[in-house]
N, C-alpha and C. Protein backbone atom coordinates (compact mmCIF):
# COMPACT_ATOMS: atom_id res chain seq x y z
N UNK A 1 190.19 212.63 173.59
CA UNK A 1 190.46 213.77 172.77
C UNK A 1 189.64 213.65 171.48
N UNK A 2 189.37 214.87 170.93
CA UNK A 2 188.21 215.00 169.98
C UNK A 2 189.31 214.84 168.64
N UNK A 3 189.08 213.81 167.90
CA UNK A 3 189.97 214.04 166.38
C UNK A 3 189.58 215.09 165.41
N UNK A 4 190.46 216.14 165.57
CA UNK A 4 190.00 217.35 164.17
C UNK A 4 191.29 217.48 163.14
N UNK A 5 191.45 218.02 162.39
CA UNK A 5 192.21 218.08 161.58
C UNK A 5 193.96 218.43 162.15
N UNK A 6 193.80 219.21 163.53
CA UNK A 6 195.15 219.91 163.89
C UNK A 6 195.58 218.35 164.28
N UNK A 7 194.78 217.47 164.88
CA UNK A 7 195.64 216.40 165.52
C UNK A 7 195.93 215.07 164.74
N UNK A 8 194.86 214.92 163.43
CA UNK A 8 194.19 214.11 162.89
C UNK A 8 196.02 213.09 162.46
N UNK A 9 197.06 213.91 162.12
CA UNK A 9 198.33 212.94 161.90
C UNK A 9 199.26 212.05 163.04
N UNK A 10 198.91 212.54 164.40
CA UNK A 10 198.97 212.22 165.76
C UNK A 10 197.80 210.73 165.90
N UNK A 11 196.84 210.73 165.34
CA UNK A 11 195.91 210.03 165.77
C UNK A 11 196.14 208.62 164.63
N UNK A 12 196.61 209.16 163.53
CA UNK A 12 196.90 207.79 162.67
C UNK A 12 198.22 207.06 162.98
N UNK A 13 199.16 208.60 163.42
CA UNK A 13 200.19 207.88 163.98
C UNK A 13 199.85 206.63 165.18
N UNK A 14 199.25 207.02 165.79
CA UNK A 14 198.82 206.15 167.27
C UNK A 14 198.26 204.92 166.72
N UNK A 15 197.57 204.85 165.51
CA UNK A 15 197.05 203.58 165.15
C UNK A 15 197.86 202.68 164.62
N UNK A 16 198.76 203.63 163.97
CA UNK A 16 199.26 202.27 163.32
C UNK A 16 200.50 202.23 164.42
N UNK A 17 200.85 202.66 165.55
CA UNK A 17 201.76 201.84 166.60
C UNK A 17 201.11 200.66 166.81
N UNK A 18 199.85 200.61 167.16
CA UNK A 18 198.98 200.07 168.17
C UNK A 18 198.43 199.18 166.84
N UNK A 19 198.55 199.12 165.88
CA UNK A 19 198.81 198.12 164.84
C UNK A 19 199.33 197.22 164.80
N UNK A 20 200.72 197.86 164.42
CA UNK A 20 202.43 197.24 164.87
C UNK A 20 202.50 196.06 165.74
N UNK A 21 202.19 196.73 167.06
CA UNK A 21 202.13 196.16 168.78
C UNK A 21 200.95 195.06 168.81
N UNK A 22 200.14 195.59 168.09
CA UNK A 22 199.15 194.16 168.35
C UNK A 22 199.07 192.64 167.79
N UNK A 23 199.76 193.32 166.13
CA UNK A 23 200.24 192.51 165.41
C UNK A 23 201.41 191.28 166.09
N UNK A 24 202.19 192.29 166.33
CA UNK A 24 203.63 191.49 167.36
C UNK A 24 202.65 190.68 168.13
N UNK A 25 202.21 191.42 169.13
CA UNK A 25 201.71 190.94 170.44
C UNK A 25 200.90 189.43 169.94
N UNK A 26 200.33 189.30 169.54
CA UNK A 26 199.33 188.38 168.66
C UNK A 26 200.55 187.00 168.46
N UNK A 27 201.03 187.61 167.48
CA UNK A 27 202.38 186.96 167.03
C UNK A 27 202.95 186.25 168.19
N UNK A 28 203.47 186.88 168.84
CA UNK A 28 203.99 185.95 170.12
C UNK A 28 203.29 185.20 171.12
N UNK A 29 201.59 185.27 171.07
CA UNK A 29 200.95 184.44 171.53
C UNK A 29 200.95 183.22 171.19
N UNK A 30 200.85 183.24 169.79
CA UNK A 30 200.91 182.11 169.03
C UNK A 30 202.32 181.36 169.33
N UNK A 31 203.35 181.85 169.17
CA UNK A 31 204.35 181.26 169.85
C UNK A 31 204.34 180.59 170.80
N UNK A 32 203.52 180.84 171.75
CA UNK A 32 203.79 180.88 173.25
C UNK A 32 202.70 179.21 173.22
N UNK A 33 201.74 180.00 172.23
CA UNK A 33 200.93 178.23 171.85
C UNK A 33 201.34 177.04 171.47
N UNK A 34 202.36 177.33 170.19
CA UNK A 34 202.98 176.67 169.49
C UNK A 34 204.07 175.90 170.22
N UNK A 35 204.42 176.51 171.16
CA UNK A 35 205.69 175.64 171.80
C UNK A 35 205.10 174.79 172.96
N UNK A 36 203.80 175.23 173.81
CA UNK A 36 202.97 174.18 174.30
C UNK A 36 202.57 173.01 172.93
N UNK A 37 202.44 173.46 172.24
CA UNK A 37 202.27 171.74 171.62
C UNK A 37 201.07 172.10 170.74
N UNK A 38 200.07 173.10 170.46
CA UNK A 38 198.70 173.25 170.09
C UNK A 38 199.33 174.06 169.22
N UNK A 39 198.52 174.22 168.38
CA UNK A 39 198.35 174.85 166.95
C UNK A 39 197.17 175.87 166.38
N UNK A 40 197.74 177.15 166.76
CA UNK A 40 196.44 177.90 166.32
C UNK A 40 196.79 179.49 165.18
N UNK A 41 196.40 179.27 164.28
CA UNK A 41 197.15 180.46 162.99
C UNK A 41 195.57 180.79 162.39
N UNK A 42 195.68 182.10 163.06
CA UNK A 42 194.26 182.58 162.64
C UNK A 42 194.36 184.20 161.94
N UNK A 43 195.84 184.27 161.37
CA UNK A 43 196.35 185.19 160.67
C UNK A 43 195.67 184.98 158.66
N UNK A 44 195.41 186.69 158.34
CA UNK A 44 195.02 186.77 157.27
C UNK A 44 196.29 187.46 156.52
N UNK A 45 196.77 187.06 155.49
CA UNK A 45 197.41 187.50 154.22
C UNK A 45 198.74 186.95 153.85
N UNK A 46 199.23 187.54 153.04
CA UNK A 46 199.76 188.88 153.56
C UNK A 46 198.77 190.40 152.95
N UNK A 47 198.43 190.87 153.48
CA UNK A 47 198.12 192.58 152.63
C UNK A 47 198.64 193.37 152.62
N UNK A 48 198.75 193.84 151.63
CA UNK A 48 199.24 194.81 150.93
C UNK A 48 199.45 195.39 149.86
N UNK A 49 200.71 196.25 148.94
CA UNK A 49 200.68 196.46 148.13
C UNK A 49 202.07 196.23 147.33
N UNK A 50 202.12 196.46 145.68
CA UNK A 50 203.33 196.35 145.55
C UNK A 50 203.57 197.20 144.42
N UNK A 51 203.95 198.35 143.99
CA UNK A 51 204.17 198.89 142.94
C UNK A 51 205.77 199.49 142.49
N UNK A 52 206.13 198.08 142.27
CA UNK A 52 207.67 197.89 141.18
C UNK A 52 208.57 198.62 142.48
N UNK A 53 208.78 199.87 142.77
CA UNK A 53 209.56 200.12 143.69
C UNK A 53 209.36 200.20 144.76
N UNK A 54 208.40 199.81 145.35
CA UNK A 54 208.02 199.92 146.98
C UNK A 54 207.06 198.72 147.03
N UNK A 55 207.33 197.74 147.99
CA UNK A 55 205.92 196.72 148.14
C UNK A 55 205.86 196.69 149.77
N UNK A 56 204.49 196.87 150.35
CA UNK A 56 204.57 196.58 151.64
C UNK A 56 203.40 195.93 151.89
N UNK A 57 203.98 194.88 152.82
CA UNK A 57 202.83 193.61 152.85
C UNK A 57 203.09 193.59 154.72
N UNK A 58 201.61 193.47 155.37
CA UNK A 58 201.33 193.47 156.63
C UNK A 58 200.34 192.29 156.96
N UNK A 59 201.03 190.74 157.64
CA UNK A 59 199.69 190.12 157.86
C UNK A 59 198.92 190.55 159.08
N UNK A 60 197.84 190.49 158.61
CA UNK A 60 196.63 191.11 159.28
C UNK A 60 196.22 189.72 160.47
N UNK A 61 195.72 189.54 161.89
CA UNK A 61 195.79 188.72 162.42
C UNK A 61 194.45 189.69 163.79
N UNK A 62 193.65 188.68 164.81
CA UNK A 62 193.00 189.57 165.06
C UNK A 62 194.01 190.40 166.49
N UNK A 63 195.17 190.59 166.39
CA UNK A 63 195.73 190.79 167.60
C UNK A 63 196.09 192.70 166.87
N UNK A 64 195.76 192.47 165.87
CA UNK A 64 195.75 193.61 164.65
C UNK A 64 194.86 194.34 165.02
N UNK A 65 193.21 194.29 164.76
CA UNK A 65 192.10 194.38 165.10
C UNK A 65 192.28 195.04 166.52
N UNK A 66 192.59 194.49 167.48
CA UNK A 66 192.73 194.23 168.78
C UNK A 66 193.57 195.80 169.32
N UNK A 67 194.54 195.67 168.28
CA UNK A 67 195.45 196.67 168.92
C UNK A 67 194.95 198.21 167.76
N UNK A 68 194.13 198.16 166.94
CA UNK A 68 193.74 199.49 166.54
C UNK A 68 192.45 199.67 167.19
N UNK A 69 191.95 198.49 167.73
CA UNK A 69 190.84 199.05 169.01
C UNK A 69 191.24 200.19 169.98
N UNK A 70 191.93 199.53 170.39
CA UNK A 70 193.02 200.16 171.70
C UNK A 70 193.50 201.07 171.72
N UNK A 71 193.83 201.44 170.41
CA UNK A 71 194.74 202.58 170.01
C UNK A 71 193.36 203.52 169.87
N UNK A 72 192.43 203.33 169.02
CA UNK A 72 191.53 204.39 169.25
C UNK A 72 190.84 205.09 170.62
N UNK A 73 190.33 203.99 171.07
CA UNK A 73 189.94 204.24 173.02
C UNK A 73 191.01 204.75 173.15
N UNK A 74 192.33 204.60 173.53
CA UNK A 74 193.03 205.80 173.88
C UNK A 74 193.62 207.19 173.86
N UNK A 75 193.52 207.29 172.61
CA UNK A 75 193.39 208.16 171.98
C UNK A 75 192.28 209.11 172.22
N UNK A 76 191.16 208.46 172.29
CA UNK A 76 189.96 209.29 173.08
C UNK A 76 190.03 209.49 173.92
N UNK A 77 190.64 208.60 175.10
CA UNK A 77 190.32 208.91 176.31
C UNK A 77 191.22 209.89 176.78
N UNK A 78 192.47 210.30 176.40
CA UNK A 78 193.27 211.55 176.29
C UNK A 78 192.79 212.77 176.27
């Protein structure tokens, strides 16, 4: 699907699921490492922001990367 303005809040929505999900997903790999016995943390931050009444901090990791790939290709391919 072509991103234009009618869909353009649909399409950020989709990224940042596929954010979310990759983030997790990532996340529980490492788990899945960590309890075999190996050690691998290739997570960046935390990022984000913080202004007095709202702070939101997202670590960035490449399962992050990974999953706003994904989210875009699909989104296209729709």
């Amino acid at each position: 699907m072509k991103i234009t303005t009618k869909n353009y809040p649909k399409f950020i929505g989709f990224l940042i699921m596929f954010f979310v999900a990759g983030t997790l997903g990532w996340e529980l790999i490492e788990e899945i490492i960590k309890a075999a016995g190996l050690y691998l943390n290739l997570t960046a931050g935390p990022v984000g922001f913080d202004i007095e009444v709202l702070a939101i901090y997202v670590s960035a990791n490449p399962g992050s990367l990974l999953g706003i790939a994904l989210g875009w290709f699909l989104f296209k391919r729709i």
